[in-house]
N, C-alpha and C. Protein backbone atom coordinates (compact mmCIF):
# COMPACT_ATOMS: atom_id res chain seq x y z
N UNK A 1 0.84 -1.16 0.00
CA UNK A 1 0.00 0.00 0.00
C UNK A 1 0.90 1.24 0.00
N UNK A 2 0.80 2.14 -0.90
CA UNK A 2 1.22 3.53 -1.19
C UNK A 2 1.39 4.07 0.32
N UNK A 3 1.89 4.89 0.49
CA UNK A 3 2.15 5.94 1.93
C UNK A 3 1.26 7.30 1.55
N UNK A 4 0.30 7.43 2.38
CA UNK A 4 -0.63 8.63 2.13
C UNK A 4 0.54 9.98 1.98
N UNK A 5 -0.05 10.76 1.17
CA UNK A 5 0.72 12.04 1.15
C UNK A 5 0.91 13.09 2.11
N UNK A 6 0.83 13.84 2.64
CA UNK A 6 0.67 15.11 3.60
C UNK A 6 -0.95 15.62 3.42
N UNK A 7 -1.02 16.06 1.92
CA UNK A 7 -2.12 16.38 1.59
C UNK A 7 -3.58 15.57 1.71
N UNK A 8 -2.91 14.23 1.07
CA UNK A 8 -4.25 12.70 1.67
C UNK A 8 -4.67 12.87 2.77
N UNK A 9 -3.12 13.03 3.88
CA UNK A 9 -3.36 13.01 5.11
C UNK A 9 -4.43 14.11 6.39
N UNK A 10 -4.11 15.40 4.95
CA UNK A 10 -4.74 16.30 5.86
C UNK A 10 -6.18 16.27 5.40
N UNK A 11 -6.78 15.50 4.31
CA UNK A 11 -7.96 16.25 4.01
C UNK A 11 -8.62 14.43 4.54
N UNK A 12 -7.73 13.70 4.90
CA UNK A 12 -8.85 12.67 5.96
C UNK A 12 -8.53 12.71 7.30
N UNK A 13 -8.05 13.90 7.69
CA UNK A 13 -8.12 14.34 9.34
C UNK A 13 -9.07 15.02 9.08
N UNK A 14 -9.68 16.46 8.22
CA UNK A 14 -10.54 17.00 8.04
C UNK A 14 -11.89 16.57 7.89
N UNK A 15 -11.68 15.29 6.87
CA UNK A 15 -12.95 14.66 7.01
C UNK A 15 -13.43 14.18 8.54
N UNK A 16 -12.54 13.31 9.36
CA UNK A 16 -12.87 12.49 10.38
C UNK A 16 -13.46 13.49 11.11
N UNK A 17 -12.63 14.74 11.20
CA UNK A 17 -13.03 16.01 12.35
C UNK A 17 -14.45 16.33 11.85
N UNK A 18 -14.68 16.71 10.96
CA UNK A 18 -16.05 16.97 9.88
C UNK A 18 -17.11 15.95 10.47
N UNK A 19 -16.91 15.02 10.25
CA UNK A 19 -18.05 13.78 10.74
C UNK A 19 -18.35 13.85 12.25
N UNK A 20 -17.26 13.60 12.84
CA UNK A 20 -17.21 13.51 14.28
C UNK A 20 -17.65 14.92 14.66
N UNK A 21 -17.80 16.17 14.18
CA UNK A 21 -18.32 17.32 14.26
C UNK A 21 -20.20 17.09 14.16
N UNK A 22 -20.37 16.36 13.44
CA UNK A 22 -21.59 16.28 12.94
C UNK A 22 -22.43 15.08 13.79
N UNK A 23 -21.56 14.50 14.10
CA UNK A 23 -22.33 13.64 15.14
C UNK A 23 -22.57 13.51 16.68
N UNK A 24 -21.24 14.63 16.92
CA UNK A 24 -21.49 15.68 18.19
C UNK A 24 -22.70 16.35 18.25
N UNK A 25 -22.72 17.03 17.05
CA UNK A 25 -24.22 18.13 16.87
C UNK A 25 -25.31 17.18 16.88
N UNK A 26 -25.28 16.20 15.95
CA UNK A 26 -26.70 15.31 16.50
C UNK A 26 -27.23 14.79 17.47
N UNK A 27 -25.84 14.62 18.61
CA UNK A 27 -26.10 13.95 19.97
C UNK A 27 -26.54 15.34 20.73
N UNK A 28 -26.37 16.30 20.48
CA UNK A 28 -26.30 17.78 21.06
C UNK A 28 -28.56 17.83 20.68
N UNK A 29 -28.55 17.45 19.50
CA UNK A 29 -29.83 17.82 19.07
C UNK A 29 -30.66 16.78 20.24
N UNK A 30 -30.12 15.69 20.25
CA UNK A 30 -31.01 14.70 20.67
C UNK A 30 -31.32 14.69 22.19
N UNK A 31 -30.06 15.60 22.80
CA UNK A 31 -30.06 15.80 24.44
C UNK A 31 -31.60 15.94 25.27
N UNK A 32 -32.35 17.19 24.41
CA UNK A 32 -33.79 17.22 25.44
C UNK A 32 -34.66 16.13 25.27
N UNK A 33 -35.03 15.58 24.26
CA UNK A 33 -35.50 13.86 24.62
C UNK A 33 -35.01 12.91 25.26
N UNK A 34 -33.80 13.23 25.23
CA UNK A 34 -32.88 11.93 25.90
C UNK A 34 -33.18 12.29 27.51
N UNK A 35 -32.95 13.62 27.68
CA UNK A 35 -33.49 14.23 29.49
C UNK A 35 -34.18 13.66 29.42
N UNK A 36 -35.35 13.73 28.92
CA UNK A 36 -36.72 13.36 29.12
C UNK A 36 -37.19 12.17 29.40
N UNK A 37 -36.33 11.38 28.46
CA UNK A 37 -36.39 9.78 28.83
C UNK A 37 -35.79 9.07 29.91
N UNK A 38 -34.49 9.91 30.45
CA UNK A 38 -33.65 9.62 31.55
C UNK A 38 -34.54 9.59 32.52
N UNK A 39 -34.93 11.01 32.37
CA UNK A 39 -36.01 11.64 33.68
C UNK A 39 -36.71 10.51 34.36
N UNK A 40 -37.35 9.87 32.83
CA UNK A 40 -38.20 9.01 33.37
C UNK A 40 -38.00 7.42 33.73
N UNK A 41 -37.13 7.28 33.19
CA UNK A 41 -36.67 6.13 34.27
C UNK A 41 -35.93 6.06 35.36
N UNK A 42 -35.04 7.26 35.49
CA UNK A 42 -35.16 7.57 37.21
C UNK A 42 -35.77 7.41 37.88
N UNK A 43 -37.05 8.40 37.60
CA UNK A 43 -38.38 8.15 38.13
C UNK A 43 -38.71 6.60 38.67
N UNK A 44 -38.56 6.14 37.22
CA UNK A 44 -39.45 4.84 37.55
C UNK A 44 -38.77 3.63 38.65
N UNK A 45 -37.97 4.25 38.87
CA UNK A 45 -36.66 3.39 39.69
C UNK A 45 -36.25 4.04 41.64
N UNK A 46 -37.45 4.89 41.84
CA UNK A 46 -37.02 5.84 42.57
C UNK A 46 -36.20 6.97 43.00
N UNK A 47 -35.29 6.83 41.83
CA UNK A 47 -34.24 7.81 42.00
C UNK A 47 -34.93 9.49 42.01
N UNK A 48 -34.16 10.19 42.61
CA UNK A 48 -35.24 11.78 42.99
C UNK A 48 -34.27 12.60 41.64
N UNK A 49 -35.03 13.67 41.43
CA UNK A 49 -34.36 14.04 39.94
C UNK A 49 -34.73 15.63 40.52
N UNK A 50 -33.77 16.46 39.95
CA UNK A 50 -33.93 18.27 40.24
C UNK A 50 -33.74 18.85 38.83
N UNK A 51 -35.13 19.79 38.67
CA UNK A 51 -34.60 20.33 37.19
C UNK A 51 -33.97 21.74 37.61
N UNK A 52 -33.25 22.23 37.21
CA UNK A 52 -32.60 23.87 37.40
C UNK A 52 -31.82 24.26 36.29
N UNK A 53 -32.93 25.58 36.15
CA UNK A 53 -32.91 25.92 34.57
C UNK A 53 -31.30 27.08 34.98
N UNK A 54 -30.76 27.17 33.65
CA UNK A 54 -29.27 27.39 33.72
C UNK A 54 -29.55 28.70 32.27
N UNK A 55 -28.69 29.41 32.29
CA UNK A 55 -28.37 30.19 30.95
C UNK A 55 -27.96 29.19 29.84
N UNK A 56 -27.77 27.92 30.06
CA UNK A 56 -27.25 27.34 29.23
C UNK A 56 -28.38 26.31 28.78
N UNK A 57 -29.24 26.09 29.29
CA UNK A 57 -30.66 25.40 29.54
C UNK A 57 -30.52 24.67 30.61
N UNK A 58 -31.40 23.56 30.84
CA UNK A 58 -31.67 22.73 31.95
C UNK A 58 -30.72 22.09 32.45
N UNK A 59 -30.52 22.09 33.87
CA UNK A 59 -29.66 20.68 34.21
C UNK A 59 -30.88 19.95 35.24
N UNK A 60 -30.81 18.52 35.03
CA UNK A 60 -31.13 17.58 35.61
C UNK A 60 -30.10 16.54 36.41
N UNK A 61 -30.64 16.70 38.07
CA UNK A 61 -29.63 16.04 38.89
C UNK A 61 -30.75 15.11 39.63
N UNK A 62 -29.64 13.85 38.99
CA UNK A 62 -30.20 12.32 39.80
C UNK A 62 -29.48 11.71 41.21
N UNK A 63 -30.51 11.80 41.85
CA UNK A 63 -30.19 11.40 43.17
C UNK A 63 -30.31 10.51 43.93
N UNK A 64 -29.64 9.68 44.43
CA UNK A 64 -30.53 8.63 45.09
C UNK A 64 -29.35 8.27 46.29
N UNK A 65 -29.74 7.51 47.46
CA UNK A 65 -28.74 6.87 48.85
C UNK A 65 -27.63 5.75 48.27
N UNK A 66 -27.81 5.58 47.07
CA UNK A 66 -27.10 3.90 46.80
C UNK A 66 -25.86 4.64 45.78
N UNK A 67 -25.24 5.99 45.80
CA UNK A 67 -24.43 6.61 44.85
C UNK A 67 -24.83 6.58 44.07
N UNK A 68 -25.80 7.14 43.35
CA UNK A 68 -25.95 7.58 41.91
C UNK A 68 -26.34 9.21 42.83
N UNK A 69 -25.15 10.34 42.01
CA UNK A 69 -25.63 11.50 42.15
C UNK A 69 -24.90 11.92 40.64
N UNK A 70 -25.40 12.34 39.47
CA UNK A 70 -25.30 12.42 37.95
C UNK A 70 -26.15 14.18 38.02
N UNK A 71 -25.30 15.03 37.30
CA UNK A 71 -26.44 15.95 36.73
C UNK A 71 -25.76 16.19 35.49
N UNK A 72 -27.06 15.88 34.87
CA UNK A 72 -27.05 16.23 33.11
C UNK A 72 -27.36 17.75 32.63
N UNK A 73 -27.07 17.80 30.85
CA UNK A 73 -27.21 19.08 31.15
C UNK A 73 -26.85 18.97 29.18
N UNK A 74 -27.63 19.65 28.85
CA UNK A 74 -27.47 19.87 27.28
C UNK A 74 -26.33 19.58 26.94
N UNK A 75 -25.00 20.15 27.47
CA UNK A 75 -23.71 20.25 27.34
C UNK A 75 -22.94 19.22 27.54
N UNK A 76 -23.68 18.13 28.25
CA UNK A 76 -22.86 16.96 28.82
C UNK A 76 -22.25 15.92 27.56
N UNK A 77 -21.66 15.21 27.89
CA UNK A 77 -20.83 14.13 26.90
C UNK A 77 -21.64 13.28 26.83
N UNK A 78 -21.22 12.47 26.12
CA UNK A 78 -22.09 11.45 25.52
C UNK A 78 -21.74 10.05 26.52
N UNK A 79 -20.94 9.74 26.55
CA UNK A 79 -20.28 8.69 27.79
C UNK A 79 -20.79 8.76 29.05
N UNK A 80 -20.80 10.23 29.81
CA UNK A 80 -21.94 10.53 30.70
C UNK A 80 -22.74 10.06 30.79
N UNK A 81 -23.73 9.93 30.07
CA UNK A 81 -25.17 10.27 29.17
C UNK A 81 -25.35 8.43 29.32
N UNK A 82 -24.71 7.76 28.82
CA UNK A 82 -24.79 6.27 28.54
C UNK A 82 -24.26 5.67 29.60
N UNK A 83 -23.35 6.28 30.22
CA UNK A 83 -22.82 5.85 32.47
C UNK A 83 -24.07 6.05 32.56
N UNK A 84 -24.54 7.08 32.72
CA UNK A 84 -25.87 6.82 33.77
C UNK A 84 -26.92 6.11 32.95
N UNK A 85 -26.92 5.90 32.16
CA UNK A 85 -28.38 5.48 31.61
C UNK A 85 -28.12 3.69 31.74
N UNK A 86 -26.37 3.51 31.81
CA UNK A 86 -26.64 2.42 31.94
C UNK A 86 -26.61 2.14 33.43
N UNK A 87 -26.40 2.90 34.52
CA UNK A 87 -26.37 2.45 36.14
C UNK A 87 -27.83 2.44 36.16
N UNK A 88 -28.84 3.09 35.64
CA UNK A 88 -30.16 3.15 35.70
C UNK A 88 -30.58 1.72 35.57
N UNK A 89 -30.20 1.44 34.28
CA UNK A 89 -30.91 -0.07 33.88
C UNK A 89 -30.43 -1.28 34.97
N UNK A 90 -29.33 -0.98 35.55
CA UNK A 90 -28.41 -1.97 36.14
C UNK A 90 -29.50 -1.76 37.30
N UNK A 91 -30.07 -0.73 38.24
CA UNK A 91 -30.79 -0.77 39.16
C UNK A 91 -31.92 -1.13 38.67
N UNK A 92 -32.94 -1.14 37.36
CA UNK A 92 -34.13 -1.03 37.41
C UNK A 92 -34.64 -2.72 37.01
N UNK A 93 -33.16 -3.64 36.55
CA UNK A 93 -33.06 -4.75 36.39
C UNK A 93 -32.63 -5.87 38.13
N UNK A 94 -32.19 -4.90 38.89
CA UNK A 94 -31.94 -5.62 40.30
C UNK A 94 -33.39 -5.42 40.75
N UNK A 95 -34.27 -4.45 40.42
CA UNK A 95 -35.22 -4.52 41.30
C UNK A 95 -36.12 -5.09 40.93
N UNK A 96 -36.58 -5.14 39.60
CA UNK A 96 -37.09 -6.29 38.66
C UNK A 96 -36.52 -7.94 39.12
N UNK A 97 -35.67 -8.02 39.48
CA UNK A 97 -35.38 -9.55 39.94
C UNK A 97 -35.60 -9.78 41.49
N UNK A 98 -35.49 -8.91 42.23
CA UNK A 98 -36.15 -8.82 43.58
C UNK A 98 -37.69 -8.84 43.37
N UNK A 99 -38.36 -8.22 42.98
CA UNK A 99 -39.38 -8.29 42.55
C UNK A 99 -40.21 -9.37 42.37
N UNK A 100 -39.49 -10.42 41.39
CA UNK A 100 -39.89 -11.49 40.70
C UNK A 100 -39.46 -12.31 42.03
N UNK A 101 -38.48 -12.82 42.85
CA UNK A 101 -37.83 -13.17 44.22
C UNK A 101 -38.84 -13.39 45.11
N UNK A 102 -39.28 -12.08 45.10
CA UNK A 102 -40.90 -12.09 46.22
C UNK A 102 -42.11 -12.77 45.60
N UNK A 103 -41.84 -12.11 44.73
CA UNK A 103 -42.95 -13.30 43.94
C UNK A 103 -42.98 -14.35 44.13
N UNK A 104 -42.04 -15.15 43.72
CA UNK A 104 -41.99 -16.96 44.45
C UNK A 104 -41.98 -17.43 45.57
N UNK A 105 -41.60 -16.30 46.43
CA UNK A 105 -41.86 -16.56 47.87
C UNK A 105 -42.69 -16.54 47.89
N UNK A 106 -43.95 -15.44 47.78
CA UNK A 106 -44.94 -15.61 48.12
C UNK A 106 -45.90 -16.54 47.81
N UNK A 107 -45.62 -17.03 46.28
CA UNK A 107 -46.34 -18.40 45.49
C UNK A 107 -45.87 -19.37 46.34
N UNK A 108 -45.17 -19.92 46.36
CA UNK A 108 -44.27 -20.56 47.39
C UNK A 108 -45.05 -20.87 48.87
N UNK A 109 -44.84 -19.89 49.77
CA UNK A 109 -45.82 -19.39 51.18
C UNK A 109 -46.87 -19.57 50.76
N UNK A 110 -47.50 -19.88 50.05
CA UNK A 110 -49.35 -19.50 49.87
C UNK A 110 -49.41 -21.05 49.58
N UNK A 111 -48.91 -22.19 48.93
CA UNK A 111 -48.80 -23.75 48.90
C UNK A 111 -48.80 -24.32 50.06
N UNK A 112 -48.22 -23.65 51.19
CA UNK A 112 -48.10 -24.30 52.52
C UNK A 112 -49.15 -24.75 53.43
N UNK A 113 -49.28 -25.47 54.24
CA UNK A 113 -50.41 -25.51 55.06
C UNK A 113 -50.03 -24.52 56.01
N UNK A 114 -51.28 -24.15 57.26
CA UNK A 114 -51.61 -23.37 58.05
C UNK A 114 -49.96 -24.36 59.22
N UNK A 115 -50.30 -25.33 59.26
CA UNK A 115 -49.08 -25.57 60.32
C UNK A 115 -47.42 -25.51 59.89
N UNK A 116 -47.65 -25.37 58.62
CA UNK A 116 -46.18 -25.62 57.51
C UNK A 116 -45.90 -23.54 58.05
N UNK A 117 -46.68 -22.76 57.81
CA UNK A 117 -46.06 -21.43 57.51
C UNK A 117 -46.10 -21.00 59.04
N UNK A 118 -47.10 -21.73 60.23
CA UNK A 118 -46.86 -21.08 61.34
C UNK A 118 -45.30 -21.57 61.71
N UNK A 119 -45.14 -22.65 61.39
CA UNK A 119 -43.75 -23.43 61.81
C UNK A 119 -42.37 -22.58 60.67
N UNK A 120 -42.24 -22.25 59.81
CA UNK A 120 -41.82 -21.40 59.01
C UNK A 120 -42.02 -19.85 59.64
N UNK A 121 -42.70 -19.67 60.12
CA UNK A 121 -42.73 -18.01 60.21
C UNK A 121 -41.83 -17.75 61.97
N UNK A 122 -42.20 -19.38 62.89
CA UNK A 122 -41.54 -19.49 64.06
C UNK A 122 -39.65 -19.67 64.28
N UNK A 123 -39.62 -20.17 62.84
CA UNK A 123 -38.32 -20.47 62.87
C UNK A 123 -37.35 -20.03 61.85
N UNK A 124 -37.83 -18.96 61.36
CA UNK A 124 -37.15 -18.18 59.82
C UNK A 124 -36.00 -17.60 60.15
N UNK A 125 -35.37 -17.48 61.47
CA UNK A 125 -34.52 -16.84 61.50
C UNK A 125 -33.07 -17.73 61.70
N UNK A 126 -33.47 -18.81 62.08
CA UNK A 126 -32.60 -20.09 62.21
C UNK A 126 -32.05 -20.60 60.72
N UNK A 127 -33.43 -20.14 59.99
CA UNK A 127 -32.98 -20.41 58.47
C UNK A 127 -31.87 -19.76 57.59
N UNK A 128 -32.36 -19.07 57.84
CA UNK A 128 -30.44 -18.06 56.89
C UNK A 128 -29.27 -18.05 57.36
């Protein structure tokens, strides 16, 4: 393979910068839906969320006791943006399996007889 020239070289740094320019701006476009959607699976996960409007537009700060404290913000990176969205899913999938957990316990507990769960409820702590 030939050795790119100076000139090759500079006008496919230009391009790459060009593209990668353009797909900055699209992630830039896409930011207030993407809030919006964050927002709401925070929400749906308990996490507490603060909007505070900025000269620069909104920032949104996610909060919760288990370390997630994230505030977004039109301006933010994209890596940001996909850290938290993926610690979100990582919680909203633990609680979804706790969830389902109790569930079988309780299917589980409800099969028992009246002397099976009093004897179970007397001695549950011996159990773990």
């Amino acid at each position: 393979m030939a050795r790119e020239t100076k000139e090759q070289k500079e006008l496919r740094r230009a391009a790459e910068e060009h593209a990668a320019l353009i797909a900055k701006q699209a992630f830039r476009e896409s930011m207030p839906e993407r809030l919006v959607e964050i927002q709401r699976l925070a929400m749906s996960v308990g996490i507490r969320t603060e909007v505070r409007l900025t000269g620069f537009g909104p920032e949104v700060r996610f909060n919760d006791n288990d370390g997630i404290d994230e505030t977004l913000s039109y301006n933010s990176e994209e890596w940001e943006v996909e850290s938290l969205v993926r610690r979100l899913n990582e919680t909203k999938a633990e609680q979804d399996a706790r969830a389902a957990r109790h569930k079988l316990a309780q299917d589980l507990f409800n099969t028992l007889t009246a002397e099976q769960k009093l004897a179970l409820k007397e001695n549950m702590r011996y159990l773990v």
